[in-house]
Every structure is written in structure tokens, then in C-alpha cells.
Protein backbone atom coordinates (compact mmCIF):
# COMPACT_ATOMS: atom_id res chain seq x y z
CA UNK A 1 11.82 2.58 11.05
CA UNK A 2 15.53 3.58 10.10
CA UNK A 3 15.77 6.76 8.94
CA UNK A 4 16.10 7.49 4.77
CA UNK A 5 18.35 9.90 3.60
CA UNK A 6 16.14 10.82 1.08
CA UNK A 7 14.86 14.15 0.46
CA UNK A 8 12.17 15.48 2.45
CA UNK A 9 9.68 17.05 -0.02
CA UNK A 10 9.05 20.65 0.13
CA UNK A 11 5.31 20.30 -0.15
CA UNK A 12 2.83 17.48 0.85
CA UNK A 13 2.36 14.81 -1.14
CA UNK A 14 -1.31 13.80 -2.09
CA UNK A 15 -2.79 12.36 -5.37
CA UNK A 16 -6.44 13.40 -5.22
CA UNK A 17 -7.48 11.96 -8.53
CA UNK A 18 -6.76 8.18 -6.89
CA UNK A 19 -6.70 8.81 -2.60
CA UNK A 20 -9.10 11.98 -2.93
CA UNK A 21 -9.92 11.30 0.73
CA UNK A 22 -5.52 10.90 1.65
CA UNK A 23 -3.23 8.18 1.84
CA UNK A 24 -4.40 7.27 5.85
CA UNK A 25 -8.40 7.70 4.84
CA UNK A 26 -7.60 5.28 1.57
CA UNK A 27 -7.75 1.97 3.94
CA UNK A 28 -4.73 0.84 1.41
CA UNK A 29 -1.56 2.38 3.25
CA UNK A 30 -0.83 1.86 6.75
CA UNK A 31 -0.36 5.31 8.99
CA UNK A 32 3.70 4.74 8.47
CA UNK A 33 2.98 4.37 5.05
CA UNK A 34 0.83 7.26 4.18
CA UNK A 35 3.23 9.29 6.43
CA UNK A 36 6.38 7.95 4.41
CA UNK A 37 4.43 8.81 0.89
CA UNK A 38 3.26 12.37 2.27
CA UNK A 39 7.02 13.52 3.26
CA UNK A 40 8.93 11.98 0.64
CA UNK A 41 6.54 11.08 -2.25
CA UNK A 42 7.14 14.59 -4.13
CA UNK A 43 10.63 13.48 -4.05
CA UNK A 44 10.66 10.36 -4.82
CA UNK A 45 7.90 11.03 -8.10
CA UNK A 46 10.77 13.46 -9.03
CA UNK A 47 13.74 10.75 -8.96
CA UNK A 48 11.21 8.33 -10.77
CA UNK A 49 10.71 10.76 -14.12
CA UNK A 50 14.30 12.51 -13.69
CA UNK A 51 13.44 15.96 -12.71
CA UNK A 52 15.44 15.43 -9.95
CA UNK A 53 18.62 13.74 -9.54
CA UNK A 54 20.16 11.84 -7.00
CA UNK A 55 21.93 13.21 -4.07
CA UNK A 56 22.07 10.23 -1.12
CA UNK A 57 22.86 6.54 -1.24
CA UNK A 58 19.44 5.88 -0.48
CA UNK A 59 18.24 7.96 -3.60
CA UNK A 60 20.30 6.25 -5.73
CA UNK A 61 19.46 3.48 -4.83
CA UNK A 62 15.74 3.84 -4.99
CA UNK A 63 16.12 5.04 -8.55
CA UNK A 64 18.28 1.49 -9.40
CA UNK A 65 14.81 -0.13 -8.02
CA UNK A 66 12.80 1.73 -9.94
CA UNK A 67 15.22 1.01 -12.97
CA UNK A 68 14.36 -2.53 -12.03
CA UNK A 69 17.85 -2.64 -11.48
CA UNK A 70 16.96 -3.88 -7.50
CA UNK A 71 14.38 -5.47 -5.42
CA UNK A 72 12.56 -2.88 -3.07
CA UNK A 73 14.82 -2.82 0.03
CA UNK A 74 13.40 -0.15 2.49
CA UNK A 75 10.42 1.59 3.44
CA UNK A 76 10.08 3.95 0.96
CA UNK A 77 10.80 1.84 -1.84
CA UNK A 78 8.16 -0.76 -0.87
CA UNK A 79 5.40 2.10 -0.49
CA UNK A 80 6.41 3.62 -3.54
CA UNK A 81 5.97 -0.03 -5.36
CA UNK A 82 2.71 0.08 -3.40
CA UNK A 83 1.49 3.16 -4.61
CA UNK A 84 2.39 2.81 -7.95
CA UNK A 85 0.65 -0.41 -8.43
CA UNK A 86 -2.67 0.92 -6.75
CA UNK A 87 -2.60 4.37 -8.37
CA UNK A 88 -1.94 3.43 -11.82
CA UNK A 89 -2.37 -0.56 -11.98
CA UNK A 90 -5.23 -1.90 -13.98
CA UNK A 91 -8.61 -2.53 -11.97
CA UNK A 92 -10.09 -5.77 -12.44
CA UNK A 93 -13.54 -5.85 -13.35
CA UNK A 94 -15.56 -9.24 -12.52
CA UNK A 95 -18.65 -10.12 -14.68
CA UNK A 96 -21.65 -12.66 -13.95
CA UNK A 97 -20.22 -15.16 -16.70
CA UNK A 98 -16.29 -15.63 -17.22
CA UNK A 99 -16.56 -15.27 -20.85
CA UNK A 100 -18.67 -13.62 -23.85
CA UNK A 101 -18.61 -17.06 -25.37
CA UNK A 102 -20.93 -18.80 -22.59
CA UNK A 103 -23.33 -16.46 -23.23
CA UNK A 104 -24.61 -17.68 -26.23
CA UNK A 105 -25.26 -21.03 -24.49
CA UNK A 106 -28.21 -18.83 -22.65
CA UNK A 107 -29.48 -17.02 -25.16
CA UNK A 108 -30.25 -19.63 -27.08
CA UNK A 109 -32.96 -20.94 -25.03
CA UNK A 110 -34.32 -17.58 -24.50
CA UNK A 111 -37.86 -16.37 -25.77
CA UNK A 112 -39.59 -13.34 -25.38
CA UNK A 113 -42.97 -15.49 -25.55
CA UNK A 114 -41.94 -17.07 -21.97
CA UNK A 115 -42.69 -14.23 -20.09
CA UNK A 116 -45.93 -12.13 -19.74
CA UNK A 117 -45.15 -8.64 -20.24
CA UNK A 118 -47.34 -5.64 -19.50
């Protein structure tokens, strides 16, 4: 892995509320990964809602990719698009029937008199 020359953050990284068991216990991230968000992920939140600003190339650059500006180009700005699309993406939620409007296709043939109940 080359090395970034972004920040290393001051304090750990974690996000309890959606890894509460860590990054490397998650099964999502890889151990590079969750190692990458842990040292740098306080810094790289901090480029991505401007209480910090750029110092490095590489910083720069990762805030023209999350700009959309650029594809994700290294390490860091592939687990960040990683993390941000696990951590705050929509979950998709699967039910028995793909829509509300096949439904009423069963419950038209249903009848309380067809079953015995005690």
C-alpha cells in the first residue's frame, strides 16, 4: 500500500452507532481497510464537512472526489466511498410479495370460515 500523505487522526476512528463491534469485527472492511478508516477516518470526516482544510496533494485531492469532482483513486478514497455507502446508504428491505398490489389477488379468496379456530 503506498503511503497517503494525509493526516493521521489524532484519535481513533470508530462509528459505534453502525460498526458497534469495529471496522475489522464488521465482516464489511478488510483488516487494511478498517486499519486505513481507524488512522485517517477522523481526518478524512473532517475534509468531507470542511472543518478541516486541506494541507497535502492527497487531501486535496480526496476532497475533489468527494466533490464528485474525481473517481476514487487510492486507498483511502475507496474505503471512505465504502464506508459512506454502508454507514449511511439505504438498507433494502425484502418482503414475501414484490408489491402491495398482489396482495389483494390473495385476499380475495380468503375466508375466515376455512379454517377451524379454537
Amino acid at each position: 500500500m503506498a503511503t497517503l500523505s494525509i493526516r493521521e487522526s489524532q484519535k481513533v476512528f470508530t462509528d459505534r452507532a453502525k460498526f458497534p463491534y469495529g471496522f475489522r469485527k464488521s465482516g464489511d472492511f478488510s483488516i487494511a481497510e478498517a486499519d486505513l478508516l481507524s488512522r485517517y477516518g477522523t481526518t478524512m470526516l473532517g475534509l468531507e464537512t470542511g472543518e478541516l482544510m486541506p494541507e497535502t496533494d492527497d487531501e486535496r485531492a480526496f476532497v475533489d472526489f468527494i466533490q464528485g469532482k474525481k473517481e476514487a483513486s487510492n486507498g483511502a478514497e475507496k474505503v471512505w466511498a465504502k464506508y459512506v455507502r454502508l454507514a449511511r446508504g439505504k438498507k433494502h428491505f425484502y418482503t414475501l410479495h414484490s408489491s402491495a398490489s398482489n396482495q389483494s389477488d390473495y385476499d380475495e379468496d380468503f375466508s375466515d370460515e376455512e379454517f377451524d379456530v379454537a
